[in-house]
N, C-alpha and C. Protein backbone atom coordinates (compact mmCIF):
# COMPACT_ATOMS: atom_id res chain seq x y z
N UNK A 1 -41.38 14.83 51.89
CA UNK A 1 -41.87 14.36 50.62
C UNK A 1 -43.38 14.17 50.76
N UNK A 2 -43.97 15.03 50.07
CA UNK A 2 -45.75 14.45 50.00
C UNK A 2 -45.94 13.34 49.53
N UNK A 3 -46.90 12.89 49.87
CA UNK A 3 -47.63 11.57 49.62
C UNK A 3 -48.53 11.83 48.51
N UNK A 4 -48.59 11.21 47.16
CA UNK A 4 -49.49 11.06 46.18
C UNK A 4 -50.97 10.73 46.89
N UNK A 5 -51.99 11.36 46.35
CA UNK A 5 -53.33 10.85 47.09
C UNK A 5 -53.80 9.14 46.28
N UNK A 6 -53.93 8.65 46.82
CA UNK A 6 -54.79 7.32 46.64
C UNK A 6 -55.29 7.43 45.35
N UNK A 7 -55.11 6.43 44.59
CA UNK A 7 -55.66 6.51 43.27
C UNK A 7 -57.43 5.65 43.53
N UNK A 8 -58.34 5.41 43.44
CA UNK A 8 -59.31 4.71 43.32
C UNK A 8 -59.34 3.39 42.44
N UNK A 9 -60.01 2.26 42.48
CA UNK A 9 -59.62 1.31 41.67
C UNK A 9 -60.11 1.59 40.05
N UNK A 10 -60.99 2.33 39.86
CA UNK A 10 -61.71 2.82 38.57
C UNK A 10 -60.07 3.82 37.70
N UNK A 11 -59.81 4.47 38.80
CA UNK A 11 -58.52 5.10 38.07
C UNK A 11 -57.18 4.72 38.02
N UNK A 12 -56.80 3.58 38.87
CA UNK A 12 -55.96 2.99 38.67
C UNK A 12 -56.36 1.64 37.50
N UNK A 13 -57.46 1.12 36.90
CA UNK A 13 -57.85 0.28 36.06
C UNK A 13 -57.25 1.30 34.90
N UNK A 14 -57.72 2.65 35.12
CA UNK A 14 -57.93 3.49 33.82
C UNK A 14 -56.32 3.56 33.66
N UNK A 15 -55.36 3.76 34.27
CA UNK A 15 -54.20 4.12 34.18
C UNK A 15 -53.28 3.24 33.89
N UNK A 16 -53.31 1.52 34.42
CA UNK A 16 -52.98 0.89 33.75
C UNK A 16 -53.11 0.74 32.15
N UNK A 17 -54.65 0.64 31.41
CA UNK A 17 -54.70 0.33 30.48
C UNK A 17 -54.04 1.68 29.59
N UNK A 18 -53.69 2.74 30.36
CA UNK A 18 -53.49 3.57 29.29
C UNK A 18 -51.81 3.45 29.10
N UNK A 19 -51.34 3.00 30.57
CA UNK A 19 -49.67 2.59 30.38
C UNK A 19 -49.78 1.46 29.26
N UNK A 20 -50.36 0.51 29.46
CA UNK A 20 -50.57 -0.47 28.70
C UNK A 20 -50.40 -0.30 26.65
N UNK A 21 -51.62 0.45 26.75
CA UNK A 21 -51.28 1.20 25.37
C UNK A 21 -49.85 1.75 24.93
N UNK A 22 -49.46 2.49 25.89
CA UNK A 22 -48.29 3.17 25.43
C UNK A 22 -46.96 2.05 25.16
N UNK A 23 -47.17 1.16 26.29
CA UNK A 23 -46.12 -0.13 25.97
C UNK A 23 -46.13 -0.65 24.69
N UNK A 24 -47.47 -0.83 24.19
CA UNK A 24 -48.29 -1.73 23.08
C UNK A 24 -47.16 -0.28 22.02
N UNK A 25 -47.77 0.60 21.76
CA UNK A 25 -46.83 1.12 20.88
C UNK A 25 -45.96 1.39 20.28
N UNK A 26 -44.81 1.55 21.69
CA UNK A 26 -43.50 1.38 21.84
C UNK A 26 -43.27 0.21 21.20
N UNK A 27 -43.75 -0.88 21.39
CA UNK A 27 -43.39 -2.04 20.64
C UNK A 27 -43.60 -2.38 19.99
N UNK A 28 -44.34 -1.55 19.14
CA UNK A 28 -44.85 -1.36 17.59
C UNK A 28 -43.73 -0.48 16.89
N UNK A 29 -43.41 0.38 17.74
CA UNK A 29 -42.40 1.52 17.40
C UNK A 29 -40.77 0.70 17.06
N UNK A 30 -40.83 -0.13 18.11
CA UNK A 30 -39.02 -0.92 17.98
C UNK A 30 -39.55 -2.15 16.98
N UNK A 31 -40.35 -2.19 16.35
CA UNK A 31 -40.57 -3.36 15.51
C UNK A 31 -40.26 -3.12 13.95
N UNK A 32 -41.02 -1.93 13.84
CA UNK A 32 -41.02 -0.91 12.95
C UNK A 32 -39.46 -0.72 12.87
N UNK A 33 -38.75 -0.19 13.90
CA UNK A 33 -37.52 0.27 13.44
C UNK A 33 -36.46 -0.67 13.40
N UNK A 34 -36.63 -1.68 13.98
CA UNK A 34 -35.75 -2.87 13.76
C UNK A 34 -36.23 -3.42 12.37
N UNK A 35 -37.31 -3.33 11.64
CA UNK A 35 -37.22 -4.09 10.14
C UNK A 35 -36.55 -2.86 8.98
N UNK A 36 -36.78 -1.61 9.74
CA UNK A 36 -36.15 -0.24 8.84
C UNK A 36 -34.68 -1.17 9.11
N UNK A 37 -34.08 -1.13 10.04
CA UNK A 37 -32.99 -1.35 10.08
C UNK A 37 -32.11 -2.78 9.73
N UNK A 38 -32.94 -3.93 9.75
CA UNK A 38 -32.53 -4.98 9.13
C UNK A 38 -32.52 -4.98 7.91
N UNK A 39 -33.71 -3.87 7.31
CA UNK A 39 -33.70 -3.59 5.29
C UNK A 39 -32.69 -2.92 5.16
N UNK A 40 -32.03 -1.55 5.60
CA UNK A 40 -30.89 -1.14 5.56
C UNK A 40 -29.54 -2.15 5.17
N UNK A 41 -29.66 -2.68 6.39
CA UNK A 41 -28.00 -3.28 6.90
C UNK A 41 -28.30 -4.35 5.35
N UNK A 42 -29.24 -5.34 5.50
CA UNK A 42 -28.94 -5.94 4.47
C UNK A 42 -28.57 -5.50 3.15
N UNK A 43 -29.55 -4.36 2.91
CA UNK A 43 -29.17 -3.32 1.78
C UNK A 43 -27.82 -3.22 1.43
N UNK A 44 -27.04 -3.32 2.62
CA UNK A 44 -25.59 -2.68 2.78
C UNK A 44 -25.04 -3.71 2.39
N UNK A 45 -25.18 -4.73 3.30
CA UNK A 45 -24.39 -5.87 3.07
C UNK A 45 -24.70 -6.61 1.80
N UNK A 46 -25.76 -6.42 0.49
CA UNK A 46 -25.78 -7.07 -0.59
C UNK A 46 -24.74 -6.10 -1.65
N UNK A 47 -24.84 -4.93 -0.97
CA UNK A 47 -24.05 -3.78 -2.00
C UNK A 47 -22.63 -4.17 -1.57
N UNK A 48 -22.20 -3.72 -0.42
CA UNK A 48 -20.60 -5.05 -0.21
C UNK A 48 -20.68 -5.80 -1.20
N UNK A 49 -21.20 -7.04 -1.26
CA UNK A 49 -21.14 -8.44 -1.77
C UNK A 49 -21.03 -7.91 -3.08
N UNK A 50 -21.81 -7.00 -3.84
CA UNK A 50 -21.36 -7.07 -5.59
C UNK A 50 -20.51 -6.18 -6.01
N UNK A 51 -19.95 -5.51 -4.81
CA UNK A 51 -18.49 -4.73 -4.91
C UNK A 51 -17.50 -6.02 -4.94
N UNK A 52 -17.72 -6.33 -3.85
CA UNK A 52 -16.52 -7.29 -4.10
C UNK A 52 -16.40 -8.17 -5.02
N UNK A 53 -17.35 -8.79 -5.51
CA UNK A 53 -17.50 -9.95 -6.70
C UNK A 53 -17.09 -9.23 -8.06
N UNK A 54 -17.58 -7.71 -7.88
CA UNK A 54 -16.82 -6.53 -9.21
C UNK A 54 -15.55 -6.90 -9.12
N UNK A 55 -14.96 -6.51 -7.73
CA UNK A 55 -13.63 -6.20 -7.97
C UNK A 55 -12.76 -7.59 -8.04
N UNK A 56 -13.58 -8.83 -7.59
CA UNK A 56 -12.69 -10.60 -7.81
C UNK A 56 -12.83 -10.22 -9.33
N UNK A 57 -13.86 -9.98 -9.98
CA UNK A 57 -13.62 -9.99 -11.71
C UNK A 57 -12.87 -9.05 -11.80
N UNK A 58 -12.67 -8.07 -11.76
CA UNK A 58 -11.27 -6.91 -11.98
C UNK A 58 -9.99 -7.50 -11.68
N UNK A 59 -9.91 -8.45 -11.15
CA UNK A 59 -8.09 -9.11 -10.66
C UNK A 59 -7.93 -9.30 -12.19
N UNK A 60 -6.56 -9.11 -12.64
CA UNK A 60 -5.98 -9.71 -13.80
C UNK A 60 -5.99 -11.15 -13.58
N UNK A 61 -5.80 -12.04 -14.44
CA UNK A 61 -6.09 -13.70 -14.39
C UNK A 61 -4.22 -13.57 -15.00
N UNK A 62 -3.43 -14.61 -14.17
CA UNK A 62 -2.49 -14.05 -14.96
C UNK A 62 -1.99 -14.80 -16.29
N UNK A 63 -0.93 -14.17 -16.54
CA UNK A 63 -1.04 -13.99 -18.34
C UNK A 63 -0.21 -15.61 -18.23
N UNK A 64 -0.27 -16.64 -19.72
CA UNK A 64 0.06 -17.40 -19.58
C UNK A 64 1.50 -17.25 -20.57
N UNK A 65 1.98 -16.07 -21.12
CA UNK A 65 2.56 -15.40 -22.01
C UNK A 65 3.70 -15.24 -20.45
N UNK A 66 3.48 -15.36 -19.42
CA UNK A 66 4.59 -14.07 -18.60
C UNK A 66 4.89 -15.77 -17.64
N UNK A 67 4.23 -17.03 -18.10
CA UNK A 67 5.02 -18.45 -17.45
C UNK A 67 6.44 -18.72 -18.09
N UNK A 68 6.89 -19.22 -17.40
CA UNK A 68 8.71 -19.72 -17.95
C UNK A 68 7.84 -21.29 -18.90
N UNK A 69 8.37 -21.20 -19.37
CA UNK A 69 8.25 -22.29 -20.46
C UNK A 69 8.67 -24.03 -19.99
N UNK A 70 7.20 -24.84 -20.53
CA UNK A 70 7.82 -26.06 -19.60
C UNK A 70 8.86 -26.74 -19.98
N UNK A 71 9.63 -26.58 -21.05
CA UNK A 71 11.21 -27.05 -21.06
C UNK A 71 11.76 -26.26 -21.49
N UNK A 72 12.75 -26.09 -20.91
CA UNK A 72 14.04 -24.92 -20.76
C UNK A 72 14.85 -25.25 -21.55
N UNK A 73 15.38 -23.95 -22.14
CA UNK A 73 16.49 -23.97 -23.13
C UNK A 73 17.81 -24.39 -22.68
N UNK A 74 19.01 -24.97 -22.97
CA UNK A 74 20.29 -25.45 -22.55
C UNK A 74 20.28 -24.11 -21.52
N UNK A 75 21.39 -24.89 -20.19
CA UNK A 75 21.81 -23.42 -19.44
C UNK A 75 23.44 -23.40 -19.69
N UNK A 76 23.48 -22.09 -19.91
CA UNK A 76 25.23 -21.87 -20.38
C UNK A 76 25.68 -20.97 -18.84
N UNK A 77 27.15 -21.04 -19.03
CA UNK A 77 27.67 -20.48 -17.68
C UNK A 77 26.97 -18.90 -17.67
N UNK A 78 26.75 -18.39 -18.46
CA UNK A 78 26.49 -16.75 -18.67
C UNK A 78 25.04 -16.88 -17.90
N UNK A 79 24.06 -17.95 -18.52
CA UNK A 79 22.91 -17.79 -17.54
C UNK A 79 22.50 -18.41 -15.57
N UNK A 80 23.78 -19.20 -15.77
CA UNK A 80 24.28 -19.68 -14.31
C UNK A 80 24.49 -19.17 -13.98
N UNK A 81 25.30 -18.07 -14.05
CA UNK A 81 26.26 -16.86 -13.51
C UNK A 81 24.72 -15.73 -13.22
N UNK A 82 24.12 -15.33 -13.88
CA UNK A 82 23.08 -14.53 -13.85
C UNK A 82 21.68 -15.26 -12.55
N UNK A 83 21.12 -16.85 -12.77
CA UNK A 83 20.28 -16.93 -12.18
C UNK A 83 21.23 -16.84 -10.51
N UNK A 84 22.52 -17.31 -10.15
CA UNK A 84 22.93 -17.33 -9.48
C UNK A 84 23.06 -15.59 -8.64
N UNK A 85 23.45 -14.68 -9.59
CA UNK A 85 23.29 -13.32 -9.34
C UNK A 85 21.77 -12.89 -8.42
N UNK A 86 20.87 -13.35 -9.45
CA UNK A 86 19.29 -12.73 -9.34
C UNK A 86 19.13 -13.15 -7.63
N UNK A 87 19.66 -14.25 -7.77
CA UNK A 87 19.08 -14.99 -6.51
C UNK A 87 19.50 -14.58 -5.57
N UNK A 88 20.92 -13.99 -5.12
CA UNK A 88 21.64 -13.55 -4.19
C UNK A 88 21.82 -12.47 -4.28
N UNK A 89 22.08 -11.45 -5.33
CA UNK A 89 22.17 -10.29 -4.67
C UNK A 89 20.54 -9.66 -4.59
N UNK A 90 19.79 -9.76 -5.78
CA UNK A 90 18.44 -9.14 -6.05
C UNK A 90 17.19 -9.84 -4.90
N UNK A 91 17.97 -11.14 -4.44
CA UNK A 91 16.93 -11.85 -3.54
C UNK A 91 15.43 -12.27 -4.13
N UNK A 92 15.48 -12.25 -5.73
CA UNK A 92 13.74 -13.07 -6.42
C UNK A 92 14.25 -14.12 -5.85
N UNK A 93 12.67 -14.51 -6.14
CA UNK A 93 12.22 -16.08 -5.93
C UNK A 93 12.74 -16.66 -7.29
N UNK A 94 12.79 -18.22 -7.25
CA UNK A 94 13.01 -19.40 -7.85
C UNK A 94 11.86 -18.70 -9.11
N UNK A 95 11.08 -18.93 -9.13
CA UNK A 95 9.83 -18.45 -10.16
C UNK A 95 10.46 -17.04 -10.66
N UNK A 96 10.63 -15.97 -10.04
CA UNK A 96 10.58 -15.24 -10.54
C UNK A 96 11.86 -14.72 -11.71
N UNK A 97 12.66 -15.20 -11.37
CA UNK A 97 14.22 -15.57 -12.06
C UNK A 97 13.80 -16.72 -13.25
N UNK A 98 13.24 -17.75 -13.03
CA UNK A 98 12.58 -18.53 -14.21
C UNK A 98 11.37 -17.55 -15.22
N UNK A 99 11.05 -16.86 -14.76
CA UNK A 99 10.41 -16.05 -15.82
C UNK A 99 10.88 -14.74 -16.34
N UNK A 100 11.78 -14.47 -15.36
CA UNK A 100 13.00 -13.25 -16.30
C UNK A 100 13.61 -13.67 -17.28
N UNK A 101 14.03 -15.11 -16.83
CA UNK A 101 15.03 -16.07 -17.78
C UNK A 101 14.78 -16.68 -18.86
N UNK A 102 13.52 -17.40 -18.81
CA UNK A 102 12.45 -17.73 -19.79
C UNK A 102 13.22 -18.93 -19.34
N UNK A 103 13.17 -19.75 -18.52
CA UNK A 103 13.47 -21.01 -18.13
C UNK A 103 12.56 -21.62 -17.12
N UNK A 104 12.29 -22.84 -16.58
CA UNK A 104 12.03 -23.24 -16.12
C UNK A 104 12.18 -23.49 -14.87
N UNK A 105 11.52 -23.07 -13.86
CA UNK A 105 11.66 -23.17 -12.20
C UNK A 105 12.05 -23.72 -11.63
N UNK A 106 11.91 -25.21 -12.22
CA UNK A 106 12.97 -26.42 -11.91
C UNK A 106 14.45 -26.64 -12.30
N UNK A 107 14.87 -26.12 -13.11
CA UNK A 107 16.36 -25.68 -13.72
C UNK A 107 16.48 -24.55 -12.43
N UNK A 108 15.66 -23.75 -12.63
CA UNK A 108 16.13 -22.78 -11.86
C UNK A 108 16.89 -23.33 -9.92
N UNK A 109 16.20 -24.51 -9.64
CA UNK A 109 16.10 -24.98 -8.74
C UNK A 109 17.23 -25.55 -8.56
N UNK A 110 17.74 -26.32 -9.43
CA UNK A 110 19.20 -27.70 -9.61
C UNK A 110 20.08 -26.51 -9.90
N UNK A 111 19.88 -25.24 -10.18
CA UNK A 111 21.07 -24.70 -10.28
C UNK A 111 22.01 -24.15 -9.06
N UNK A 112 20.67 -23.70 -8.24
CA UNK A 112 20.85 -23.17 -7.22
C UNK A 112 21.35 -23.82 -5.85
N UNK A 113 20.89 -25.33 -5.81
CA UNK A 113 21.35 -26.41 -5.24
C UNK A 113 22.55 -27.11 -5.54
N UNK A 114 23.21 -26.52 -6.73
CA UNK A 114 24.55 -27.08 -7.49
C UNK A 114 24.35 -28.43 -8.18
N UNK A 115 23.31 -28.66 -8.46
CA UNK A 115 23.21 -30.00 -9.53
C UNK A 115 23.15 -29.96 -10.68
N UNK A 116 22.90 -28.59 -11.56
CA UNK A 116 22.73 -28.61 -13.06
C UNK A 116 24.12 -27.68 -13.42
N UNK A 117 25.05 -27.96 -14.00
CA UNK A 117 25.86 -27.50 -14.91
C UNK A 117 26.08 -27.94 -16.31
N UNK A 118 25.02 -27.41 -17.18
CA UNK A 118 24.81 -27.79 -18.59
C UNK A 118 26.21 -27.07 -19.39
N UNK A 119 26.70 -26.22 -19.31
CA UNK A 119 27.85 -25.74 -19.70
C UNK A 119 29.32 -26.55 -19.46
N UNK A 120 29.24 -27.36 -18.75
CA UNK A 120 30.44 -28.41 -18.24
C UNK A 120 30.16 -29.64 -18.81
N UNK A 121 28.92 -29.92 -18.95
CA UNK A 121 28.64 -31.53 -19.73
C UNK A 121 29.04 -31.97 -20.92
C-alpha cells in the first residue's frame, strides 16, 4: 500500500476548511429537506383529519322514527310467542325485536325472563 505524501500545514488548513464547507452544506441540505418533508407529512396528516371529520358527518344520526316507543302496547300471546321466536331461533338482540315489534325493550326484557304475561292477566 503506498503512503499518501505529507500534506503541508497550509494544505491541510486549506482542506479542512473546504471539508468544512461541504459539511456546512450538507446540513443545509438535510434542513431543507426535513422542512420539505415535515410540510408534506403535515399536509397529509391535515387532509386525513378532514376526510375523516367528512366522513363522522356522513354517519346517518339514527332515525328517531326506527326507536320502539316508550310505552308499549298490551302484549298478547301472538306477540309473546313471536318476541320469544325472534329471540331464539333468529338470535336479535332485546332492542332489536323491540323495534321490529314496536314495543319497548323493557317488555321485551320481562318477557324473556318470564315475568310479563299480559295475555293471562
Amino acid at each position: 500500500m503506498a503512503k499518501e505524501p505529507r500534506l503541508t500545514k497550509r494544505q491541510a488548513i486549506s482542506r479542512l476548511i473546504d471539508l468544512h464547507g461541504q459539511v456546512e452544506a450538507l446540513r443545509a441540505e438535510i434542513e431543507r429537506t426535513t422542512a420539505e418533508i415535515l410540510k408534506n407529512t403535515t399536509k397529509a396528516l391535515d387532509q386525513i383529519q378532514t376526510g375523516i371529520e367528512t366522513l363522522i358527518g356522513e354517519l346517518p344520526n339514527r332515525s328517531p322514527s326506527r326507536r320502539a316507543p316508550r310505552s308499549s302496547r298490551q302484549i298478547d300471546e301472538h306477540t309473546r310467542a313471536r318476541v320469544l321466536k325472534l329471540a331464539e331461533d333468529e338470535g336479535l338482540s332485546q332492542h332489536q325485536i323491540a323495534t321490529i315489534l314496536g314495543v319497548n325493550q323493557g317488555r321485551i326484557s320481562e318477557i324473556l325472563v318470564g315475568r310479563r304475561h299480559d295475555a293471562a292477566d
